[in-house]
N, C-alpha and C. Protein backbone atom coordinates (compact mmCIF):
# COMPACT_ATOMS: atom_id res chain seq x y z
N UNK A 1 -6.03 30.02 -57.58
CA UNK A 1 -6.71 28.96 -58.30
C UNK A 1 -7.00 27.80 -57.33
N UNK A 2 -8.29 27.32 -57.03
CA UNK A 2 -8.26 25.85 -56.71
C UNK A 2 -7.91 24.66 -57.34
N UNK A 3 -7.26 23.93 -56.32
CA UNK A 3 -6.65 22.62 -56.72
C UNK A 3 -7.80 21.70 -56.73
N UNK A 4 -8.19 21.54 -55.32
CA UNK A 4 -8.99 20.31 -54.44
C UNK A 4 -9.61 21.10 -53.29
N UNK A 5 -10.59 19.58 -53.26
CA UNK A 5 -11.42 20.03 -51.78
C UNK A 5 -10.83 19.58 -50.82
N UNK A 6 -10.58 20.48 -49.49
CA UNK A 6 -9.41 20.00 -48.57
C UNK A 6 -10.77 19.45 -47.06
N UNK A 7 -11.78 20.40 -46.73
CA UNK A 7 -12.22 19.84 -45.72
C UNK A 7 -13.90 20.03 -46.23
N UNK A 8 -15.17 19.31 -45.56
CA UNK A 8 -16.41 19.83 -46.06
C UNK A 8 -16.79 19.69 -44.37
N UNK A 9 -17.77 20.96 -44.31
CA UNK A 9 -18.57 21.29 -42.50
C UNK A 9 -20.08 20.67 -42.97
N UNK A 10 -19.75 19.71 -41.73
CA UNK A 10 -20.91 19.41 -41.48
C UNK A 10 -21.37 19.45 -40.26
N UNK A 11 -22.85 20.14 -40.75
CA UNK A 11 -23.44 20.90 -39.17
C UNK A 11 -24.04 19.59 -38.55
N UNK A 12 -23.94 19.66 -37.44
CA UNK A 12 -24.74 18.81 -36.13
C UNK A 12 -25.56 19.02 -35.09
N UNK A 13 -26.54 18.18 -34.65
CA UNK A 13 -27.32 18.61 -33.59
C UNK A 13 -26.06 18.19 -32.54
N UNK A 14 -25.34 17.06 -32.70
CA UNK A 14 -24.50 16.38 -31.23
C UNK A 14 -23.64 15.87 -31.48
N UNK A 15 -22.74 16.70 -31.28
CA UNK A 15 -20.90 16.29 -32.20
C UNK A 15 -20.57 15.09 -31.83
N UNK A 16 -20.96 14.82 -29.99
CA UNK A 16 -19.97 13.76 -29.64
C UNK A 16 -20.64 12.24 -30.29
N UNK A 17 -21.91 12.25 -30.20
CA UNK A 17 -22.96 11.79 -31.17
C UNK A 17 -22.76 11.21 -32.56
N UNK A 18 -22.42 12.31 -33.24
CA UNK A 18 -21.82 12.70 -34.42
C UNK A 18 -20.64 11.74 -34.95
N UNK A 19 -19.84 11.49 -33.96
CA UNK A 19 -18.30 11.12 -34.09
C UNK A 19 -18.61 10.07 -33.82
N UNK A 20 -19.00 9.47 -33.07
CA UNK A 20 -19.60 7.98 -32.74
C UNK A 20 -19.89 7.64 -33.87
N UNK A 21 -20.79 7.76 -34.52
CA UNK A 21 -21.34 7.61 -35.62
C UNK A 21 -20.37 7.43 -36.85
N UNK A 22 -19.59 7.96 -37.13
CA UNK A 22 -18.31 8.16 -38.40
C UNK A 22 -17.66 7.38 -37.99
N UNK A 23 -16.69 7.12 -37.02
CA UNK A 23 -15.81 6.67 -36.57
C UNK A 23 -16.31 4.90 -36.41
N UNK A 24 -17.21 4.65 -35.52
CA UNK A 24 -17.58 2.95 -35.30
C UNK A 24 -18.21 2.60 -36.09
N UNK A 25 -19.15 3.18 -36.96
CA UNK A 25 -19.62 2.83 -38.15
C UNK A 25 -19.56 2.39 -39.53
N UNK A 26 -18.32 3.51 -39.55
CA UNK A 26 -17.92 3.59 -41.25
C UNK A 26 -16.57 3.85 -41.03
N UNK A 27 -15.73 3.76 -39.92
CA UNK A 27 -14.53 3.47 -39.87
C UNK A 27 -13.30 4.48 -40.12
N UNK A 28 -14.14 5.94 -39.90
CA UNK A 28 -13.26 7.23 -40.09
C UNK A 28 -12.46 7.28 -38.79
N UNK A 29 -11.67 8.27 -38.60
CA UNK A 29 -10.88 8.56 -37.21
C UNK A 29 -10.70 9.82 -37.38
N UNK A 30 -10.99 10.77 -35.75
CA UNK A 30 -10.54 11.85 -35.12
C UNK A 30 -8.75 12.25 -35.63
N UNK A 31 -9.24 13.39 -36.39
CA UNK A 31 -7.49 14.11 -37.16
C UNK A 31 -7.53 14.90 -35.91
N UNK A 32 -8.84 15.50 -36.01
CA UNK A 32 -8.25 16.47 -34.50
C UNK A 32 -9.28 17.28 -34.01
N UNK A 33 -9.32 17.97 -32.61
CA UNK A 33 -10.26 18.42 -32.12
C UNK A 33 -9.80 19.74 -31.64
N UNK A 34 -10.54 21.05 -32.09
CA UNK A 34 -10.84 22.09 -31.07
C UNK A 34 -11.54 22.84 -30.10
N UNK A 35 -11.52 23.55 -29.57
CA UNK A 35 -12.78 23.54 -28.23
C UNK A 35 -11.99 25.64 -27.62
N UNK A 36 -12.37 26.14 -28.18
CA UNK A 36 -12.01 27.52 -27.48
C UNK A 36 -12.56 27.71 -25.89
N UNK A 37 -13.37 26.74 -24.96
CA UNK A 37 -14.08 26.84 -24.15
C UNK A 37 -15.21 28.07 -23.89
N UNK A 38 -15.82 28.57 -25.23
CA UNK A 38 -16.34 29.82 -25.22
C UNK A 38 -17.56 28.96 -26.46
N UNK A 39 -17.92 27.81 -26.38
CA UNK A 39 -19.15 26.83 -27.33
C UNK A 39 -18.69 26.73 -28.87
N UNK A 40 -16.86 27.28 -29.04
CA UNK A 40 -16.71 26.81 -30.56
C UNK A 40 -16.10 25.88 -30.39
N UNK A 41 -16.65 24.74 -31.13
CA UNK A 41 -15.69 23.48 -30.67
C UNK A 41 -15.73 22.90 -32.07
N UNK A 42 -14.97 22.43 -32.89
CA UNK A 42 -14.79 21.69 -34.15
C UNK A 42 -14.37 20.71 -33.80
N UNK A 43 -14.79 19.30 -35.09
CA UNK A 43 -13.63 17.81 -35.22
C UNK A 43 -13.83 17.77 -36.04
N UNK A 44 -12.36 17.72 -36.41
CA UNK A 44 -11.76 16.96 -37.91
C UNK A 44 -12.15 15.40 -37.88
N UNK A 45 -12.70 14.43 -38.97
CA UNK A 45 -12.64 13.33 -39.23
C UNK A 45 -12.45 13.05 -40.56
N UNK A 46 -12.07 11.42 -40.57
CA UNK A 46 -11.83 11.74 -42.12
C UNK A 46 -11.24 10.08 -42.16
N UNK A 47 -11.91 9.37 -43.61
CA UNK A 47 -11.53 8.02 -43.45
C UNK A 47 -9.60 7.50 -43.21
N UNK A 48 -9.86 6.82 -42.58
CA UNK A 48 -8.33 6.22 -42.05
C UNK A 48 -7.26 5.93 -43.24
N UNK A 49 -7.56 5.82 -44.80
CA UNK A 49 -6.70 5.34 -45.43
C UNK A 49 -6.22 6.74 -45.77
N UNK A 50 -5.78 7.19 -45.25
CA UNK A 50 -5.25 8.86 -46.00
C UNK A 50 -5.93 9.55 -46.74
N UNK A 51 -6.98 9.92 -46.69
CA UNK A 51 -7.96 10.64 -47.72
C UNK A 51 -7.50 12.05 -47.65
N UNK A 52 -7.73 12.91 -49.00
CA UNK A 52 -7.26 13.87 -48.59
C UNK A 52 -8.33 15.06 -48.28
N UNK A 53 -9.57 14.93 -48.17
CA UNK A 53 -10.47 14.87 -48.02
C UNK A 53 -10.93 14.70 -46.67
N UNK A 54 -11.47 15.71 -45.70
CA UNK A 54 -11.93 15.45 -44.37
C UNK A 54 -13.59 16.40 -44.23
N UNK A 55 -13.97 15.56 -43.04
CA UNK A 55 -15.10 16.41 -42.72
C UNK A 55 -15.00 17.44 -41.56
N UNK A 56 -15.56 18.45 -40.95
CA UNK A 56 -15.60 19.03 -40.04
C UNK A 56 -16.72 19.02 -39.50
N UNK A 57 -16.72 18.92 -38.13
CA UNK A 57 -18.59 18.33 -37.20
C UNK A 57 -18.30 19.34 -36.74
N UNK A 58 -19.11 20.47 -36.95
CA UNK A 58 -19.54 21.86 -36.38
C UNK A 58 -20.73 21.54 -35.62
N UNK A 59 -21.08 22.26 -34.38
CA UNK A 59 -22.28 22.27 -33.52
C UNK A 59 -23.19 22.98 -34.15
N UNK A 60 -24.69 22.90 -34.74
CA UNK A 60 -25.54 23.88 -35.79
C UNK A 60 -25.71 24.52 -34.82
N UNK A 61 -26.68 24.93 -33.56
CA UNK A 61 -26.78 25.36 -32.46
C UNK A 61 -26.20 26.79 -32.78
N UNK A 62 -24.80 26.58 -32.29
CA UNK A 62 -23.44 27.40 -31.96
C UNK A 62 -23.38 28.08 -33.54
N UNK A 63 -23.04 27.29 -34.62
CA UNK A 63 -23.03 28.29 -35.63
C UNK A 63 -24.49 28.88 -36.16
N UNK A 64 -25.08 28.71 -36.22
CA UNK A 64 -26.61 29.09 -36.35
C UNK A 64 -26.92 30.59 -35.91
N UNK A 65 -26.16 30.75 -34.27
CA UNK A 65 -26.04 32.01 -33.21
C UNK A 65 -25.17 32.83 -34.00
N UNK A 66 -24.36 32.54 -34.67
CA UNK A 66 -23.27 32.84 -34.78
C UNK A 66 -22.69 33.37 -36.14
N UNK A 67 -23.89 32.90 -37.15
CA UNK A 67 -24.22 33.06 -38.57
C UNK A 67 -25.60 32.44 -38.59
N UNK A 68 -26.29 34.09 -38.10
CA UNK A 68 -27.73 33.52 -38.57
C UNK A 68 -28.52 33.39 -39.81
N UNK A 69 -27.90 34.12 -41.57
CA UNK A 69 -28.14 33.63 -42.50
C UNK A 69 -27.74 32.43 -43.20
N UNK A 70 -27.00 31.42 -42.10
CA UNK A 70 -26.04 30.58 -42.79
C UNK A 70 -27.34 29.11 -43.09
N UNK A 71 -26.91 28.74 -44.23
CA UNK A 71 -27.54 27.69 -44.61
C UNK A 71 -27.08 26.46 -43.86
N UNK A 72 -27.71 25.42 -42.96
CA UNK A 72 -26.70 24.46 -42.14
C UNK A 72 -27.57 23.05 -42.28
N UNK A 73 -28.53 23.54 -43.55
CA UNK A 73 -28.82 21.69 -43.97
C UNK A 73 -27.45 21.25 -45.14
N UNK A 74 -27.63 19.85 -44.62
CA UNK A 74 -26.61 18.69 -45.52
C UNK A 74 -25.86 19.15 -46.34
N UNK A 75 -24.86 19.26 -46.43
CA UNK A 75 -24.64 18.82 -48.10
C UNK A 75 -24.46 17.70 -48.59
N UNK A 76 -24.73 17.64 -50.05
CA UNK A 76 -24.67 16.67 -50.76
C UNK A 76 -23.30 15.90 -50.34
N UNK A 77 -23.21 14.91 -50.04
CA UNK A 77 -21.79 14.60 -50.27
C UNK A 77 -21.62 13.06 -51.15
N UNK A 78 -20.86 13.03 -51.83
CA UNK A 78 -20.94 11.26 -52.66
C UNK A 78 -19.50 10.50 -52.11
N UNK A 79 -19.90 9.86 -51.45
CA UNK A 79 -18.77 9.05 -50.90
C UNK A 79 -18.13 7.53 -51.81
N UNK A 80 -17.02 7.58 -52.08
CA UNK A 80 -16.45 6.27 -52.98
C UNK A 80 -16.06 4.98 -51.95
N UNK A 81 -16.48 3.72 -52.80
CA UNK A 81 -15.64 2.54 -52.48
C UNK A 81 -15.38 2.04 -53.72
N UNK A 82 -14.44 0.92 -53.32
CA UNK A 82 -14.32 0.54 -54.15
C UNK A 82 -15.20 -1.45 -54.01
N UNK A 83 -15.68 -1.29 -53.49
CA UNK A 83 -16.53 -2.62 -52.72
C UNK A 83 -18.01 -2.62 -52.35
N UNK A 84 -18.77 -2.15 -53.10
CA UNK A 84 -20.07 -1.48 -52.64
C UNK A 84 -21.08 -2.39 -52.20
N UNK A 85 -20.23 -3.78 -52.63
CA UNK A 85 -21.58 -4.84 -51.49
C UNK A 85 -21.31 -5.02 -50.06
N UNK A 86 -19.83 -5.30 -50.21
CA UNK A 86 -19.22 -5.42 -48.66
C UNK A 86 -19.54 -4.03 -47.67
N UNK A 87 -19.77 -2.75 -48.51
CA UNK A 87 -19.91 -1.71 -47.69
C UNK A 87 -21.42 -2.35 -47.51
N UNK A 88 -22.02 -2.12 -48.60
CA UNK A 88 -23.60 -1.92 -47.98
C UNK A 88 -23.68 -3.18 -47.34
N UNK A 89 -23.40 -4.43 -46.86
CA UNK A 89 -23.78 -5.45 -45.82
C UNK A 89 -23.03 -4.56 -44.82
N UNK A 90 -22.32 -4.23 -44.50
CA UNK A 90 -21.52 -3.46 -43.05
C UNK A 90 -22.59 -2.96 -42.47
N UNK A 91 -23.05 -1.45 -43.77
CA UNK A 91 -23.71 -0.79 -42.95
C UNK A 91 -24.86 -1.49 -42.38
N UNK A 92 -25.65 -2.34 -43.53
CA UNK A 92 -26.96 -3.52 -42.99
C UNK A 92 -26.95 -3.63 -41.80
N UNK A 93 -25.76 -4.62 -41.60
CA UNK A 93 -25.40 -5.53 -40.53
C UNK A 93 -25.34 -4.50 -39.31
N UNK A 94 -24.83 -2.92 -39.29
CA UNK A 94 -25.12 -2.18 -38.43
C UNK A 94 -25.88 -1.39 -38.05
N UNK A 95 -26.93 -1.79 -38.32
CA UNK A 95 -28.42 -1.25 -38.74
C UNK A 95 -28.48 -0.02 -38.79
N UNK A 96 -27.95 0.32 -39.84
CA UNK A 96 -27.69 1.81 -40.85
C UNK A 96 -28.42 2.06 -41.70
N UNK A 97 -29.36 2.46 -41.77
CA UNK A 97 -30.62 3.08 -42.97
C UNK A 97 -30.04 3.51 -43.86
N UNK A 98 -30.31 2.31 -45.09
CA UNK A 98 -29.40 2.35 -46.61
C UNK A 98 -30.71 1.85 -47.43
N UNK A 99 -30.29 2.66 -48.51
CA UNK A 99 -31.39 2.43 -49.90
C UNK A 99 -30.88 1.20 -50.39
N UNK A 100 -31.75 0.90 -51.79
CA UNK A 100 -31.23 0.06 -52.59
C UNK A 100 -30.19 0.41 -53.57
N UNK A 101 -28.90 -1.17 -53.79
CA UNK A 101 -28.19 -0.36 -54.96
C UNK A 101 -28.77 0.14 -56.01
N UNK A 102 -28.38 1.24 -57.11
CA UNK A 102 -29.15 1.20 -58.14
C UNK A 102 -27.64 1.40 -59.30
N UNK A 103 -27.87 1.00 -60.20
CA UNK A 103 -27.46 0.63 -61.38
C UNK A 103 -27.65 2.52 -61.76
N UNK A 104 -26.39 3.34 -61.95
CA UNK A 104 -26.40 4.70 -62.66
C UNK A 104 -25.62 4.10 -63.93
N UNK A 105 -25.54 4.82 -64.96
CA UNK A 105 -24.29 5.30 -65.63
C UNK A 105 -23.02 5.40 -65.55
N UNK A 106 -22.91 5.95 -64.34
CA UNK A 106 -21.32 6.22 -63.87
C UNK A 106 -20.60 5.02 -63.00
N UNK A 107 -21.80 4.10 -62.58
CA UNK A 107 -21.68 3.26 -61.66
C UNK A 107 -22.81 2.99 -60.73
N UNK A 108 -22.37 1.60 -59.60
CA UNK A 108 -23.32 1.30 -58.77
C UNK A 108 -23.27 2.11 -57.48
N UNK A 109 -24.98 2.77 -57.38
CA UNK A 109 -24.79 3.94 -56.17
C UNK A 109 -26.45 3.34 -55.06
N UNK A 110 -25.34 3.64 -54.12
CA UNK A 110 -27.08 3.54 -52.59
C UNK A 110 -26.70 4.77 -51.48
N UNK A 111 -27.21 5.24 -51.06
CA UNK A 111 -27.73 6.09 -49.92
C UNK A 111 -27.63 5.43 -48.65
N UNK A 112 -27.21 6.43 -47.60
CA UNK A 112 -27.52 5.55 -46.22
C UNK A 112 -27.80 7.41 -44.73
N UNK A 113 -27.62 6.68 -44.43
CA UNK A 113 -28.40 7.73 -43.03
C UNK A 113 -27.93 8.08 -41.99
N UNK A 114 -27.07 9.03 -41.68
CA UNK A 114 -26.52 8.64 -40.41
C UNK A 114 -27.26 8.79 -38.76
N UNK A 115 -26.83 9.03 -37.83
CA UNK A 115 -27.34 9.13 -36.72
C UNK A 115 -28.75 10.30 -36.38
N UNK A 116 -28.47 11.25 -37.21
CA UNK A 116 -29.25 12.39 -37.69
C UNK A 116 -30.43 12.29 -38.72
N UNK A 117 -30.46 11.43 -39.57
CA UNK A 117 -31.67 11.01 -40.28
C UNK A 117 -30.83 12.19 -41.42
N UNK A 118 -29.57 12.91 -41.62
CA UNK A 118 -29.01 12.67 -42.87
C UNK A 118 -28.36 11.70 -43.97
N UNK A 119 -28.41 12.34 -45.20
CA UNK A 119 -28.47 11.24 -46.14
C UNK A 119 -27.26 11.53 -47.06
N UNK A 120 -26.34 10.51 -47.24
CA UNK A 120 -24.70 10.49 -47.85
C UNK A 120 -25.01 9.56 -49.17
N UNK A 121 -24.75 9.69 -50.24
CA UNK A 121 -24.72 8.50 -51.53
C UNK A 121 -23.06 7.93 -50.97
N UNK A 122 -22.81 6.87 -51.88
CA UNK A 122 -21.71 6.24 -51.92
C UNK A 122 -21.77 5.40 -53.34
N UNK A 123 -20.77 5.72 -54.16
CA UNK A 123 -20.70 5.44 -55.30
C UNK A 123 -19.22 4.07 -55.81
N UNK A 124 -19.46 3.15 -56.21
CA UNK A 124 -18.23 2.34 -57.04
C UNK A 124 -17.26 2.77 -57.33
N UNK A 125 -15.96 2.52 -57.16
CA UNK A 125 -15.34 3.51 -57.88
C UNK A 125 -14.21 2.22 -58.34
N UNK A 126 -14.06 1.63 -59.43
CA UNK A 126 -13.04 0.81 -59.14
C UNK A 126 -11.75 1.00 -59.99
């Protein structure tokens, strides 16, 4: 039976790229890194307050070769704060390509972009 979601892969054109991006941006940190020296190389990231919840920056390239029916656009992902103005001035202020808030149902949600011209929601959560 599943409990929870423990990690989500996200494919990349440029891991080290990639990590830059999560980490100085939005304030995640390196759980951990592998590298078989044979082009499989994974990183764990994952926001700093204990989430239980991490991402994995796979090289698309490398898995692409490697699983050539594999689907390796975005996934959806909806990311929580609990501060959604203070986030969205951060990202502003770090000139991070973010939508407008919009007023849902469930709460206040905006979009933003990372280094890749992919696109993450981030939702209220209070």
């Amino acid at each position: 039976m599943l409990s929870k979601i423990g990690q989500i892969m996200l494919y990349v054109n440029n891991q080290d790229n990639a990590v830059k991006f999560w980490t100085e941006n939005l304030g995640f940190t390196v759980i951990a890194e592998e590298n078989n020296d044979q082009g499989f190389r994974w990183i764990e990231i994952a926001p700093k307050n204990g989430a239980e919840t991490s991402l994995i920056l796979h090289n698309k390239d490398f898995v692409s070769k490697m699983s050539p029916g594999l689907n390796l656009d975005t996934p959806s992902l909806m990311f929580f704060t609990e501060d959604i103005e203070q986030l969205y001035n951060d990202l502003l202020n770090k000139k991070i390509t973010v939508g407008e808030i919009v007023n849902m149902p469930t709460g206040r949600v905006f979009n933003f972009a990372d280094n890749e011209e992919n696109y993450f929601a981030v939702m209220e959560k209070k």
